[in-house]
Protein backbone atom coordinates (compact mmCIF):
# COMPACT_ATOMS: atom_id res chain seq x y z
CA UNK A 1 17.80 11.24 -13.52
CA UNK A 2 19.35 14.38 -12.95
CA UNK A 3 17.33 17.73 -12.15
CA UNK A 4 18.64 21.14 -13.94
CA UNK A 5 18.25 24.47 -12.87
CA UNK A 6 16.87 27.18 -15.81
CA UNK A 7 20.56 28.44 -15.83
CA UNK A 8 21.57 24.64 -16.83
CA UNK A 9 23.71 24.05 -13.63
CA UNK A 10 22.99 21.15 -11.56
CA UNK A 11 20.33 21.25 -8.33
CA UNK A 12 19.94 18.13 -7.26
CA UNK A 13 20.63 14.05 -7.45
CA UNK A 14 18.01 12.22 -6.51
CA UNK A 15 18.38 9.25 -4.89
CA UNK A 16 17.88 5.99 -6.44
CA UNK A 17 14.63 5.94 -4.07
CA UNK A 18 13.39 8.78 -5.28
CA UNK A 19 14.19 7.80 -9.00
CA UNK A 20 12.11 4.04 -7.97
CA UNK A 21 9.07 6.17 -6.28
CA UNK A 22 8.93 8.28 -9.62
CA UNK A 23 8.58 5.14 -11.57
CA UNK A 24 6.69 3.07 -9.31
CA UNK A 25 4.10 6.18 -9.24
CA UNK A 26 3.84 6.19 -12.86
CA UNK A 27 3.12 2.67 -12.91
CA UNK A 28 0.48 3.14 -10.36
CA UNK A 29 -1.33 4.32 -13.16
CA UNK A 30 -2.33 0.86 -14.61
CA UNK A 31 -4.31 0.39 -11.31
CA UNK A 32 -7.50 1.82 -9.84
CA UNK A 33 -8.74 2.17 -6.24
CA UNK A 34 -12.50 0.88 -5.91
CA UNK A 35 -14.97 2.63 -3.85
CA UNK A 36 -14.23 0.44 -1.00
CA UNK A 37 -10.30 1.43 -1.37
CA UNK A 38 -9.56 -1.88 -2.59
CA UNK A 39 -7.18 -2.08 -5.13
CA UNK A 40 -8.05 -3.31 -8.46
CA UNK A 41 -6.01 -4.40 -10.86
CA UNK A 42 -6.35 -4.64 -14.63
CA UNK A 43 -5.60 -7.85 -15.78
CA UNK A 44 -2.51 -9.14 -15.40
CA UNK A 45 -1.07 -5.77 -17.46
CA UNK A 46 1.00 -4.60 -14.10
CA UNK A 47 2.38 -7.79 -12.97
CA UNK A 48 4.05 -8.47 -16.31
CA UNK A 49 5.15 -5.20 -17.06
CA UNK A 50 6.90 -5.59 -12.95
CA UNK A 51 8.37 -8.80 -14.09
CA UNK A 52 9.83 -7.13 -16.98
CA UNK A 53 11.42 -4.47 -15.20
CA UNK A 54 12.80 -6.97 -13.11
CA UNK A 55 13.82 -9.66 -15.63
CA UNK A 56 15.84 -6.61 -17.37
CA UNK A 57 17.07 -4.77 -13.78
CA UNK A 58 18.12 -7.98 -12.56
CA UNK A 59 20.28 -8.76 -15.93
CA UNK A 60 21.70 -5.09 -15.88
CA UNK A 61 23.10 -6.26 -11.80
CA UNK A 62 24.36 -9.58 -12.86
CA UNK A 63 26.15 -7.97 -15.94
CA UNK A 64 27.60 -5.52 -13.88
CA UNK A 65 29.24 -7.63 -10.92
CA UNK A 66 30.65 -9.81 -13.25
CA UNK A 67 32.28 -7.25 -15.75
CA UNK A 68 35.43 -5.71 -14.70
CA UNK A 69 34.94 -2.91 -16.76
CA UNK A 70 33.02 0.52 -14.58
CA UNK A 71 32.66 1.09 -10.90
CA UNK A 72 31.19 -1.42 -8.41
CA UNK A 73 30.17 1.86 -6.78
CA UNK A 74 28.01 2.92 -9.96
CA UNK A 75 26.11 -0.61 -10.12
CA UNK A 76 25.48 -0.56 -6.34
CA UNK A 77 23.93 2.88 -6.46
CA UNK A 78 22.11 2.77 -9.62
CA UNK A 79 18.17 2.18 -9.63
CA UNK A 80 18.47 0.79 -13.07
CA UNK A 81 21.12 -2.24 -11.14
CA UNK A 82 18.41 -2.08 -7.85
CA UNK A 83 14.92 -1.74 -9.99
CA UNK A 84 14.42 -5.73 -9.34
CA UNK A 85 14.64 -5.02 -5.92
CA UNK A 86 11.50 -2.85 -5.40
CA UNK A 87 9.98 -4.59 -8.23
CA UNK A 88 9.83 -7.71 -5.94
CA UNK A 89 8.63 -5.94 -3.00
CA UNK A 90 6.13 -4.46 -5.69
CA UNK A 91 4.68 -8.51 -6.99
CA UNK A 92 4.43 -9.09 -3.56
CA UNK A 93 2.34 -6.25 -2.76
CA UNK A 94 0.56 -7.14 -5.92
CA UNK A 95 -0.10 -10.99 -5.29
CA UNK A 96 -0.98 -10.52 -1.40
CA UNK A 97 -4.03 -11.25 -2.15
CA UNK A 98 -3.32 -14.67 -3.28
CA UNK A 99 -1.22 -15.53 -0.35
CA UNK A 100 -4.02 -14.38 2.20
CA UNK A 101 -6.08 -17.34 0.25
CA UNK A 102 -3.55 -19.67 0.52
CA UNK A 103 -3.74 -22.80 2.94
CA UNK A 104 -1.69 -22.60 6.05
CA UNK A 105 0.61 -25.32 5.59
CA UNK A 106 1.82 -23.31 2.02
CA UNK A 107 2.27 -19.87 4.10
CA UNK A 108 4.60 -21.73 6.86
CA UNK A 109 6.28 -22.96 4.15
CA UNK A 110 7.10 -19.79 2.60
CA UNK A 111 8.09 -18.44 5.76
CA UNK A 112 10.14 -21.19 6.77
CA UNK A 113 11.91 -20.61 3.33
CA UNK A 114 11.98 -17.22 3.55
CA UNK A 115 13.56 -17.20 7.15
CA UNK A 116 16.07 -20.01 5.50
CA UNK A 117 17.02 -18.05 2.70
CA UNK A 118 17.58 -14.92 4.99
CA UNK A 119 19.90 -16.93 7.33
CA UNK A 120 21.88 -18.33 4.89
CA UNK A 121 22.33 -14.81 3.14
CA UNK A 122 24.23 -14.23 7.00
CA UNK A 123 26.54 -17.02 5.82
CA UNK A 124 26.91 -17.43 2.51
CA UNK A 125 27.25 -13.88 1.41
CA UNK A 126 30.76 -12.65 2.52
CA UNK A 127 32.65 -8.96 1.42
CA UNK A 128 34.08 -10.55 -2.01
CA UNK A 129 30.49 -10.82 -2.93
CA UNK A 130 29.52 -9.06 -6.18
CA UNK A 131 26.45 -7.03 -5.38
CA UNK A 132 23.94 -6.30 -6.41
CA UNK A 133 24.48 -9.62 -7.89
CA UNK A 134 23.08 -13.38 -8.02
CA UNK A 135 23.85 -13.21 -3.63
CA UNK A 136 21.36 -10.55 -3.91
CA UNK A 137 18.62 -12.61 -4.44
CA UNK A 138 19.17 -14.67 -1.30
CA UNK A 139 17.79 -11.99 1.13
CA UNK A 140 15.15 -10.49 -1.63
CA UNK A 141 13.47 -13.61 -2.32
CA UNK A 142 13.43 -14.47 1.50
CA UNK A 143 11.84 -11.44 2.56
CA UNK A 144 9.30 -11.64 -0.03
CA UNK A 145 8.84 -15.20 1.38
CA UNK A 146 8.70 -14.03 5.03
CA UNK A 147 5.94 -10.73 3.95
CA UNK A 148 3.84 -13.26 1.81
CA UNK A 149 3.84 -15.61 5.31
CA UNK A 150 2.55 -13.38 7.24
CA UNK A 151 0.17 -11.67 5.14
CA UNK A 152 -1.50 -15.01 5.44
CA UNK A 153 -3.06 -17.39 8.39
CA UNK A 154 -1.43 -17.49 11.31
CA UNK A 155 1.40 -19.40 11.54
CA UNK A 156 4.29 -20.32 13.46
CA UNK A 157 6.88 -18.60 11.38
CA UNK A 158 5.07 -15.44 11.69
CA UNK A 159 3.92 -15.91 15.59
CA UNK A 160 8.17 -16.27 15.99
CA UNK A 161 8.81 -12.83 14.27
CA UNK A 162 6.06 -11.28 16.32
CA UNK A 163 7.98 -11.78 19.58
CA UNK A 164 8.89 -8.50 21.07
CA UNK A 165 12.62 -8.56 20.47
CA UNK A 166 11.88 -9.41 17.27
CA UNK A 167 9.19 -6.81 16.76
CA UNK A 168 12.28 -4.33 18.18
CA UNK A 169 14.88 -5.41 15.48
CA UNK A 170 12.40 -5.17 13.01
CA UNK A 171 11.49 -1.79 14.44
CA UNK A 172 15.18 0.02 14.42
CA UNK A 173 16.43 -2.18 11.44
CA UNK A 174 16.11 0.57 8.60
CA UNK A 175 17.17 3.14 11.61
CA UNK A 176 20.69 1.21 12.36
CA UNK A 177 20.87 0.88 8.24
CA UNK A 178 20.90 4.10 7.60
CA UNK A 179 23.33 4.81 10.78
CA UNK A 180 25.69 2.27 9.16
């Protein structure tokens, strides 16, 4: 998106959070608070339309670290590359409510997954990866795994992340990101 002045020069560039926020507010729309401040949603409407955006986002990333055509610098920063991203952040917010349901042998086995697939992403994901790409999906899909675990019972997965040094990382993580 790009904002224009009423003399047609350029103000500002928002960033490809703002751009998400935009379009995650407009989807907001499909959804209603109850009295209660529960949210409702309408049918299954939102969740598809989330998967789509992320079906077609995530195609967009993979097309783009595999072409050698363009900048890797344009796919990294664009939201349209990064949409899947915040769209999976956005079906777990959205299916919460199943995971808080679920058994406790199913939520310390997403979280032992989820803590897997974040480990491995340590490893396995080196500076020749292509990204946002297919590595991508390594620490995505195990944070996802690791929210949905502890959004349910107890378990030990999440009693290990609520340590304090853990609780500390997790505390100055997007702090040292942004530093970086």
């Amino acid at each position: 998106m790009l904002f224009r002045s009423a003399h047609g020069h350029q103000d500002r560039h928002p960033s490809p959070n703002d751009e998400t926020t935009i379009a995650w507010g407009a989807g907001r729309a499909l959804m209603r608070l109850r009295g209660d401040g529960r949210l409702v949603i309408r049918r299954r409407v939102p969740i598809l339309i989330i998967v789509a955006i992320a079906t077609a986002s995530f195609a967009l990333a993979l097309k783009g670290a595999t072409s050698d055509g363009g900048s890797w610098l344009i796919h990294f920063y664009s939201p349209l590359t990064r949409a899947w991203e915040f769209a999976a952040g956005a079906l777990v917010a959205l299916l919460l409510p199943y995971a808080r349901r679920a058994h406790g042998v199913l939520t310390t086995l997403f979280g032992i997954v989820g803590f897997a697939l974040v480990l491995v992403g340590f490893w396995a994901v080196s500076g020749d990866a292509h990204w946002p790409g297919i590595a991508t999906v390594l620490p995505v899909a195990g944070t996802a795994l690791l929210i949905a675990a502890g959004s349910g019972s107890a378990n030990a997965v999440s009693r290990a992340l609520s340590i304090r040094p853990m609780v500390l990382i997790g505390d100055w993580s997007y702090s040292l990101y942004l530093w970086h």
